[in-house]
PDB file of N, CA and C in Angstrom:
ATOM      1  N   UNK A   1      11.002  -5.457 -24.888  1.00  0.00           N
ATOM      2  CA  UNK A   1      10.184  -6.582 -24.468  1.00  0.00           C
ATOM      3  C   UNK A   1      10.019  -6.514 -22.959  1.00  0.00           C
ATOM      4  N   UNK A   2       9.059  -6.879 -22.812  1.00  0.00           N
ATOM      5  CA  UNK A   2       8.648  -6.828 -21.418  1.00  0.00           C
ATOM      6  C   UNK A   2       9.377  -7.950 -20.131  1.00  0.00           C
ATOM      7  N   UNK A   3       9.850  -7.760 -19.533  1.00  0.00           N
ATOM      8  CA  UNK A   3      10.848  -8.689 -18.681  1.00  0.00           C
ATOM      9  C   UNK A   3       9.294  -9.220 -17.519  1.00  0.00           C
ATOM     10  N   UNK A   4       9.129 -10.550 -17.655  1.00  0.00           N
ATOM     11  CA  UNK A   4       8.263 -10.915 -16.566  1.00  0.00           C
ATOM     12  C   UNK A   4       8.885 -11.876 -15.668  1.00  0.00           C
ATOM     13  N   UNK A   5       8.932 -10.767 -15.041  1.00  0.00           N
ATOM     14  CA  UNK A   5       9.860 -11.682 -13.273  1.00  0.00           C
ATOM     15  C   UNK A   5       9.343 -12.611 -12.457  1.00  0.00           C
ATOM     16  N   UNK A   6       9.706 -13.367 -12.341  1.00  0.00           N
ATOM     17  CA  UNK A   6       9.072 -14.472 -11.960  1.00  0.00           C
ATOM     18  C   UNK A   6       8.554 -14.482 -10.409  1.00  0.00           C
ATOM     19  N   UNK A   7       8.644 -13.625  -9.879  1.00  0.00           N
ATOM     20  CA  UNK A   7       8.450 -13.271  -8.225  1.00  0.00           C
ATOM     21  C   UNK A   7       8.035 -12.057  -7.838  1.00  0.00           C
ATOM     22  N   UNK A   8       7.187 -12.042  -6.650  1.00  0.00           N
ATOM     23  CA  UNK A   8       7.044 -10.724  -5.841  1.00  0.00           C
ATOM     24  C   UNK A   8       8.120 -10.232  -5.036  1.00  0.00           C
ATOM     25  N   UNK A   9       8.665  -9.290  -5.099  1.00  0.00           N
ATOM     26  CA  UNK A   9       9.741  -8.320  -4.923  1.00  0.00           C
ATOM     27  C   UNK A   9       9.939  -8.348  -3.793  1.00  0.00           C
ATOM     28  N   UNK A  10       8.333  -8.350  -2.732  1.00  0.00           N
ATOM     29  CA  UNK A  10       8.644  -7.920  -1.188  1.00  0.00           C
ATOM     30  C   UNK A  10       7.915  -9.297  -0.735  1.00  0.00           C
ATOM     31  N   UNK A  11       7.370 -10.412  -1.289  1.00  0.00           N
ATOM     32  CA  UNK A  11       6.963 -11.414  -0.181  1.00  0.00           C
ATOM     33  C   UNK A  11       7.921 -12.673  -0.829  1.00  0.00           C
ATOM     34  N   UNK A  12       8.184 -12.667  -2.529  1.00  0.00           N
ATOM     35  CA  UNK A  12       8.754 -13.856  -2.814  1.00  0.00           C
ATOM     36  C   UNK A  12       7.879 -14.560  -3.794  1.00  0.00           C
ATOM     37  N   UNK A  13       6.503 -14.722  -3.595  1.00  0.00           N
ATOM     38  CA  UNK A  13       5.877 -15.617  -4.226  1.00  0.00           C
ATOM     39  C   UNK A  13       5.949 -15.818  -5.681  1.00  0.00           C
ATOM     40  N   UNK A  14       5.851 -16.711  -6.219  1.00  0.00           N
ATOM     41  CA  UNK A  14       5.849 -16.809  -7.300  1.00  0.00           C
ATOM     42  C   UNK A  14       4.640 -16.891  -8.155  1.00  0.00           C
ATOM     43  N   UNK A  15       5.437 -15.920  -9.202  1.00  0.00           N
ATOM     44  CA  UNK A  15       4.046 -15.041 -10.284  1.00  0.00           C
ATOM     45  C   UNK A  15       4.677 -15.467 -11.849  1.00  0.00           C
ATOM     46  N   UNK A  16       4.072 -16.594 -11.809  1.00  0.00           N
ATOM     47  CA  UNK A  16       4.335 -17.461 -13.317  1.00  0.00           C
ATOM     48  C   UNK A  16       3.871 -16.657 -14.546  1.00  0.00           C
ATOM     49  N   UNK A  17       4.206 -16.623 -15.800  1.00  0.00           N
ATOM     50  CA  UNK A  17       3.950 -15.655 -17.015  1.00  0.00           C
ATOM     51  C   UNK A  17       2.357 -15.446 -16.925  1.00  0.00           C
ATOM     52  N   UNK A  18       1.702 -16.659 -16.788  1.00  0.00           N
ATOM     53  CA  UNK A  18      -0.380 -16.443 -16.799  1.00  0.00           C
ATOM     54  C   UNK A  18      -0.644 -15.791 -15.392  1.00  0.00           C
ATOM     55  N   UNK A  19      -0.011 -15.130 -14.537  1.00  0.00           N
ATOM     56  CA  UNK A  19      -0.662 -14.971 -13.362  1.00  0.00           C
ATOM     57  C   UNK A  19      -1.340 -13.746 -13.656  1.00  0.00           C
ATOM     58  N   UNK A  20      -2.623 -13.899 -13.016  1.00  0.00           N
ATOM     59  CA  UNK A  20      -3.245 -12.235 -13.069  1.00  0.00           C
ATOM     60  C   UNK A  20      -3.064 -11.729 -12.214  1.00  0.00           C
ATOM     61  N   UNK A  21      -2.110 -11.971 -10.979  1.00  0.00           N
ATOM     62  CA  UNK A  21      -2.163 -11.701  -9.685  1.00  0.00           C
ATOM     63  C   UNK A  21      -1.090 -10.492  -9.711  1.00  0.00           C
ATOM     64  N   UNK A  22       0.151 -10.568 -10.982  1.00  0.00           N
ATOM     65  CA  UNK A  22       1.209  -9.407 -10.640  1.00  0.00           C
ATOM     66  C   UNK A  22       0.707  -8.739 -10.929  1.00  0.00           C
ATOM     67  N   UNK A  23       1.333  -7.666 -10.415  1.00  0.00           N
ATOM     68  CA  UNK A  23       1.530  -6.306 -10.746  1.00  0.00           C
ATOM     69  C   UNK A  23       2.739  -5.925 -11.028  1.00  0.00           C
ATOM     70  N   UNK A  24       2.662  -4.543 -11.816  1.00  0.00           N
ATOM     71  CA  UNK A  24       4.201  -3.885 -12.123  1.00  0.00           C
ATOM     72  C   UNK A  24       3.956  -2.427 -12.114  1.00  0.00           C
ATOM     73  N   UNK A  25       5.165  -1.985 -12.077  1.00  0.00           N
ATOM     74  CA  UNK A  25       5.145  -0.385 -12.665  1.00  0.00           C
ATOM     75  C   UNK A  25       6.109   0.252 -13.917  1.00  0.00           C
ATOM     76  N   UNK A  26       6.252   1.043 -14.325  1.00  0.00           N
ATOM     77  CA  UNK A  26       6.383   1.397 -15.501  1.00  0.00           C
ATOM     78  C   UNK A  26       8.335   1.319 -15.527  1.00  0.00           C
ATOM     79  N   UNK A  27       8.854   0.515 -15.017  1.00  0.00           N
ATOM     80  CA  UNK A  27      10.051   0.025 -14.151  1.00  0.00           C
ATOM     81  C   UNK A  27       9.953  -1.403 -14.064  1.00  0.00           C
ATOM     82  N   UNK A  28       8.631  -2.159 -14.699  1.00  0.00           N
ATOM     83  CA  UNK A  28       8.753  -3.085 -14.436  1.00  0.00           C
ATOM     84  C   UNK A  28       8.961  -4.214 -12.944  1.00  0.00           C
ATOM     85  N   UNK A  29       8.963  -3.269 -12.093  1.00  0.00           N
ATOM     86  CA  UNK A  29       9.373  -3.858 -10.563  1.00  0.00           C
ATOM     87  C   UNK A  29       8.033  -4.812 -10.479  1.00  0.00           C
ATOM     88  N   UNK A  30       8.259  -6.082  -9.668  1.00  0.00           N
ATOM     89  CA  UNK A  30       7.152  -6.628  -9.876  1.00  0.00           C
ATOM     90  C   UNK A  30       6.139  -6.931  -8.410  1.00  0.00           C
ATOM     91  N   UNK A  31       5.292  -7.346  -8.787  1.00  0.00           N
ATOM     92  CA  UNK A  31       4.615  -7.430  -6.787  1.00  0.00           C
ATOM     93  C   UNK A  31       3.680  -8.505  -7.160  1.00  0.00           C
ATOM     94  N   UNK A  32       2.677  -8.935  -5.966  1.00  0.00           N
ATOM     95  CA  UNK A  32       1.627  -9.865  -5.900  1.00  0.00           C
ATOM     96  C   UNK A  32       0.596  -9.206  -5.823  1.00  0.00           C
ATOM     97  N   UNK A  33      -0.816  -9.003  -6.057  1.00  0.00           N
ATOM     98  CA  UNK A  33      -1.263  -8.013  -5.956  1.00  0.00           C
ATOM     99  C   UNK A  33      -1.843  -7.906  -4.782  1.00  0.00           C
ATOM    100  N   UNK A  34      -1.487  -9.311  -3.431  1.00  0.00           N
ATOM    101  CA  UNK A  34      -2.288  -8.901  -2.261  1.00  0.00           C
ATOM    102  C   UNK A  34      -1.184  -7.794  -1.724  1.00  0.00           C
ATOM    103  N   UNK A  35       0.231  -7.563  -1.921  1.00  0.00           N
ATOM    104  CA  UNK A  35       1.409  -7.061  -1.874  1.00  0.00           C
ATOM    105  C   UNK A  35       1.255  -5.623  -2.213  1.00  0.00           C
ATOM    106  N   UNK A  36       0.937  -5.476  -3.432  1.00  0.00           N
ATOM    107  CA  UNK A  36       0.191  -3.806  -4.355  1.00  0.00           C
ATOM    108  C   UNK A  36      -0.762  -3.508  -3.522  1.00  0.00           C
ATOM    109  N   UNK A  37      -2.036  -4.027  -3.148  1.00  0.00           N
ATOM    110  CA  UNK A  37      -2.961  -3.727  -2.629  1.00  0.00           C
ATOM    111  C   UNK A  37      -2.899  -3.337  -0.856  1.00  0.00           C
ATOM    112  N   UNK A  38      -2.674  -4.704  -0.491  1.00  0.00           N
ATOM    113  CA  UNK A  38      -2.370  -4.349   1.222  1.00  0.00           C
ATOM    114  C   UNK A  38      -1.302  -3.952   1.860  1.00  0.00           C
ATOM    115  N   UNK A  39       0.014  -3.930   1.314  1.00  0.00           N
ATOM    116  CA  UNK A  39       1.507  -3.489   1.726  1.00  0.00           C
ATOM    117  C   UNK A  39       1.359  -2.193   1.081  1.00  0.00           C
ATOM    118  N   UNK A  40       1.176  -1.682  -0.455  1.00  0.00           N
ATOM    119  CA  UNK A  40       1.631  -0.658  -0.670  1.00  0.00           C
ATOM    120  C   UNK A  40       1.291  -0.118  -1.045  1.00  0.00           C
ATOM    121  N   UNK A  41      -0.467  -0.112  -0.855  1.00  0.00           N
ATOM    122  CA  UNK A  41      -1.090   0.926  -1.467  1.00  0.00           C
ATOM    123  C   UNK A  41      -1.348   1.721  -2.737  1.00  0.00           C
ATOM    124  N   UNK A  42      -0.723   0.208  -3.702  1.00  0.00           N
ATOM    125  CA  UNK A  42      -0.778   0.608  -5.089  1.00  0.00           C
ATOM    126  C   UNK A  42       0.289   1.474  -5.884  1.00  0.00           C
ATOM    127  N   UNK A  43       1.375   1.794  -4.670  1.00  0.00           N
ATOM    128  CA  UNK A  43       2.103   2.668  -5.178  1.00  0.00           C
ATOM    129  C   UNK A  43       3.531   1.557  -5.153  1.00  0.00           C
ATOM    130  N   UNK A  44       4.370   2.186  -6.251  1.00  0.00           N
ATOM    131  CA  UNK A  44       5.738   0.920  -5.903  1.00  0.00           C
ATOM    132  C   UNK A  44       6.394   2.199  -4.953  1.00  0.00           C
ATOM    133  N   UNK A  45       7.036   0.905  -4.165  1.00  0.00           N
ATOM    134  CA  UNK A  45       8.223   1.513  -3.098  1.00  0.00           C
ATOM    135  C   UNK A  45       9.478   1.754  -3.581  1.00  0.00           C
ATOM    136  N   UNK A  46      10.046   1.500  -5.238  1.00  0.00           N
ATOM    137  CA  UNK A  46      10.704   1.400  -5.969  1.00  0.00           C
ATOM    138  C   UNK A  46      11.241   3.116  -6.561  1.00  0.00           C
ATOM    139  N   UNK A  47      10.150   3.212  -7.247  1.00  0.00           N
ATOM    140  CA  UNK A  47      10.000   4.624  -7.938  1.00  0.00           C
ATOM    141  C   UNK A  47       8.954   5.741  -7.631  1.00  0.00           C
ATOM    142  N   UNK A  48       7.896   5.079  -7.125  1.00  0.00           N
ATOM    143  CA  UNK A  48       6.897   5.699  -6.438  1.00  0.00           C
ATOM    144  C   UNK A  48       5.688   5.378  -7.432  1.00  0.00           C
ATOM    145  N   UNK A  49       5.747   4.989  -8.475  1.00  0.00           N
ATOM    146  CA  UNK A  49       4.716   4.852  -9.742  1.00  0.00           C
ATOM    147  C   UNK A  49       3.744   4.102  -9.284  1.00  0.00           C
ATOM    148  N   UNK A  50       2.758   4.241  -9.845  1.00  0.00           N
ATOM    149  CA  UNK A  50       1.319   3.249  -9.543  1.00  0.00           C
ATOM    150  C   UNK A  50       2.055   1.758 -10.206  1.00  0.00           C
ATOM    151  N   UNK A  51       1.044   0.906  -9.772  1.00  0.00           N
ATOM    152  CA  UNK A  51       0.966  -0.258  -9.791  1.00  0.00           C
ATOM    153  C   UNK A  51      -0.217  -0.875 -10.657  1.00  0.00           C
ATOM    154  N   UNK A  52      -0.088  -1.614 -11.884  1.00  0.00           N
ATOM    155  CA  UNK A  52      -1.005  -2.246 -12.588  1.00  0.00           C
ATOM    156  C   UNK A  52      -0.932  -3.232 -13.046  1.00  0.00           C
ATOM    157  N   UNK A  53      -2.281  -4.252 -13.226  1.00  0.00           N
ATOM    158  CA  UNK A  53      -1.971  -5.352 -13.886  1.00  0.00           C
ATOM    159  C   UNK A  53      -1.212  -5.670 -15.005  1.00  0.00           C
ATOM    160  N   UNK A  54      -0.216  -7.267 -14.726  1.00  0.00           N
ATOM    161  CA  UNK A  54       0.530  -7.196 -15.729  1.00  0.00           C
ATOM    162  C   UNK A  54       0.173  -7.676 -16.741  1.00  0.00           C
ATOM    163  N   UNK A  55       0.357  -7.659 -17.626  1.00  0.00           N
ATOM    164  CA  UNK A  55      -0.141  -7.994 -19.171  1.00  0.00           C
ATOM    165  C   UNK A  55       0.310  -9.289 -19.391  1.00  0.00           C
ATOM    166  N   UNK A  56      -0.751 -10.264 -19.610  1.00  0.00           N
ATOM    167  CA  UNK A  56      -0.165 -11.934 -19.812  1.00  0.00           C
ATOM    168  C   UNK A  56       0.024 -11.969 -21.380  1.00  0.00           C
ATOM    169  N   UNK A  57       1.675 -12.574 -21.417  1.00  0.00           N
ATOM    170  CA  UNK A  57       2.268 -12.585 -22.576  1.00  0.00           C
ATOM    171  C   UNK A  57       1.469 -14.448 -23.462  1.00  0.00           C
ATOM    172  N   UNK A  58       1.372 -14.012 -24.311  1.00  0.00           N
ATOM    173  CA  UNK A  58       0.192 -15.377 -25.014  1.00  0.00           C
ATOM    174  C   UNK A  58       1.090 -16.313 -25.151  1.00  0.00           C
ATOM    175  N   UNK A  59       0.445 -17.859 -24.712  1.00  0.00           N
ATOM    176  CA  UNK A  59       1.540 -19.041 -24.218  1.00  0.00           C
ATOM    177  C   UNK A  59       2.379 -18.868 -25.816  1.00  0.00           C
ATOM    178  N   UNK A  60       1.775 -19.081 -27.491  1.00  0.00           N
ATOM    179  CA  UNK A  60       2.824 -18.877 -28.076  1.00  0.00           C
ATOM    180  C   UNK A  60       4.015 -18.346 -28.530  1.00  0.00           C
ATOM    181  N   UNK A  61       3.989 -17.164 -27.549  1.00  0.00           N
ATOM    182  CA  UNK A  61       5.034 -16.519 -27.827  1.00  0.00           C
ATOM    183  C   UNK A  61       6.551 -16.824 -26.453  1.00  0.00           C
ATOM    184  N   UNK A  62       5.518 -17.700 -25.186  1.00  0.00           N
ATOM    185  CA  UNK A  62       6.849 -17.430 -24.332  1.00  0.00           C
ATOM    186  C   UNK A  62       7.964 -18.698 -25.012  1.00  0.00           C
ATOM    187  N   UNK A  63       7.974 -19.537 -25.853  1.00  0.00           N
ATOM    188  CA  UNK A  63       9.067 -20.301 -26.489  1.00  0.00           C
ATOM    189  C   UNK A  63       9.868 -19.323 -26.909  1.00  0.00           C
ATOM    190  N   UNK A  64       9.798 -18.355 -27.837  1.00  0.00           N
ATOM    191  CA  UNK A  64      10.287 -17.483 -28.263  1.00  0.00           C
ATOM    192  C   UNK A  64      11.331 -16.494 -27.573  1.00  0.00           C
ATOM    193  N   UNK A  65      10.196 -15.918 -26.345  1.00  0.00           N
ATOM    194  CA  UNK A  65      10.436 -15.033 -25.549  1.00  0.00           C
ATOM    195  C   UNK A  65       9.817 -15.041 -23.845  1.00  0.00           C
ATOM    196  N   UNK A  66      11.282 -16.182 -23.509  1.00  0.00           N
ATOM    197  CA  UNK A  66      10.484 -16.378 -22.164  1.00  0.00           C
ATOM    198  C   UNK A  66      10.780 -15.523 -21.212  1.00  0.00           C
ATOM    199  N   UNK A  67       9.658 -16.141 -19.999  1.00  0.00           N
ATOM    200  CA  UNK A  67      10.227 -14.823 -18.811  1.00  0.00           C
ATOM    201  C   UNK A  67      11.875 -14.961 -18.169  1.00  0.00           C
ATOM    202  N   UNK A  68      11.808 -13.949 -17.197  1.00  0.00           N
ATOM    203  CA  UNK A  68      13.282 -13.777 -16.939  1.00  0.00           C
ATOM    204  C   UNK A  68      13.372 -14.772 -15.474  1.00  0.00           C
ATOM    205  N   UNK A  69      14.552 -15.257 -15.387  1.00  0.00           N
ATOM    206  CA  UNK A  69      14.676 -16.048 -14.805  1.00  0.00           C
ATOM    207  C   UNK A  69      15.331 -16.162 -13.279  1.00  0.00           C
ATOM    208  N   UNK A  70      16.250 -14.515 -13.287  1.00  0.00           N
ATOM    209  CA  UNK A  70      16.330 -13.635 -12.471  1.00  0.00           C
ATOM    210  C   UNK A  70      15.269 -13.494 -11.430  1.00  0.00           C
ATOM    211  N   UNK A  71      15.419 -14.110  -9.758  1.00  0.00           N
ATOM    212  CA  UNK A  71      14.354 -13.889  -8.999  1.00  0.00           C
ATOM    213  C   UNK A  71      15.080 -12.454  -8.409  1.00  0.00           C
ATOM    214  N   UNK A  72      14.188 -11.470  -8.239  1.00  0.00           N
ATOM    215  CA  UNK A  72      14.357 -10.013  -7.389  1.00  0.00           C
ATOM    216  C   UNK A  72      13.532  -9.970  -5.750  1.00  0.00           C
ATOM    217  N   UNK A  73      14.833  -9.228  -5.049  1.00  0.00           N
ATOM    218  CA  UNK A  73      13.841  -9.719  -3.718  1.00  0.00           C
ATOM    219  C   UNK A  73      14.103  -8.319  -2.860  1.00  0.00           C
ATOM    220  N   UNK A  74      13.252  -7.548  -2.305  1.00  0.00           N
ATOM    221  CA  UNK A  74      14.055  -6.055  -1.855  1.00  0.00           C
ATOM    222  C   UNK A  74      14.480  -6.616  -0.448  1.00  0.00           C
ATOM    223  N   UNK A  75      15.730  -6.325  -0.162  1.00  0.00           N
ATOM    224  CA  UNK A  75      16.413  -6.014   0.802  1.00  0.00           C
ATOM    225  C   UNK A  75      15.945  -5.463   1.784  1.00  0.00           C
ATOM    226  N   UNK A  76      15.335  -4.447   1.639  1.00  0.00           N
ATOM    227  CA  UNK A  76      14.509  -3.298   2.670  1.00  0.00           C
ATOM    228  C   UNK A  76      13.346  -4.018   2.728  1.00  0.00           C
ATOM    229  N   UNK A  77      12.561  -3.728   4.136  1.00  0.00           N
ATOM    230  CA  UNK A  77      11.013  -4.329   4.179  1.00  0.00           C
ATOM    231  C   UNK A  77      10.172  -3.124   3.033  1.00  0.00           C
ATOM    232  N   UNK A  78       9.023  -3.971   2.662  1.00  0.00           N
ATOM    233  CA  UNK A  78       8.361  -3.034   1.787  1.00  0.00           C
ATOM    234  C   UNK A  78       7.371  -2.300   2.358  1.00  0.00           C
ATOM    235  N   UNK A  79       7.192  -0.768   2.030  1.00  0.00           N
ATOM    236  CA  UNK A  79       6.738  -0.197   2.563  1.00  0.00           C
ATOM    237  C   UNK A  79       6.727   1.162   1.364  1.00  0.00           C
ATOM    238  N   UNK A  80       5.648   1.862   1.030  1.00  0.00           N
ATOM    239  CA  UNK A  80       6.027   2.856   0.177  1.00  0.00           C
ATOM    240  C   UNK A  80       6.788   4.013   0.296  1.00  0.00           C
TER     241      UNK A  80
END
């Protein structure tokens, strides 16, 4: 199942389950996409993987299977 983190990794903001704004990579690391786009060039600073929209999980299923609640924040400034 897909873990949707509730935050951008390198600014903080918060990226609620409907946002079209995250991004992820195949690692799941998560970003904002002004973050993907203008900080990192689409690439994660994580693993190096591209960066793509995240897939909005359909409101009936987050009762079931909600996002994670775990905020992630990198330590290091972001930079690829």
């Amino acid at each position: 199942m897909l873990a949707l983190r509730p935050n951008c990794e390198c600014c903080d903001r918060d990226l609620p389950p409907q946002s079209p704004d995250a991004r992820i990579c195949t690692f799941e690391c998560t970003f904002c996409a002004a973050c993907a786009e203008q900080v990192l060039g689409g690439t994660c600073p994580n693993c190096g993987g591209n960066l793509v929209p995240r897939p909005i999980r359909p409101t009936a299923l987050l009762a079931r299977h909600p996002p994670q609640a775990t905020r992630v924040h990198r330590d290091k400034p972001c930079a690829p």
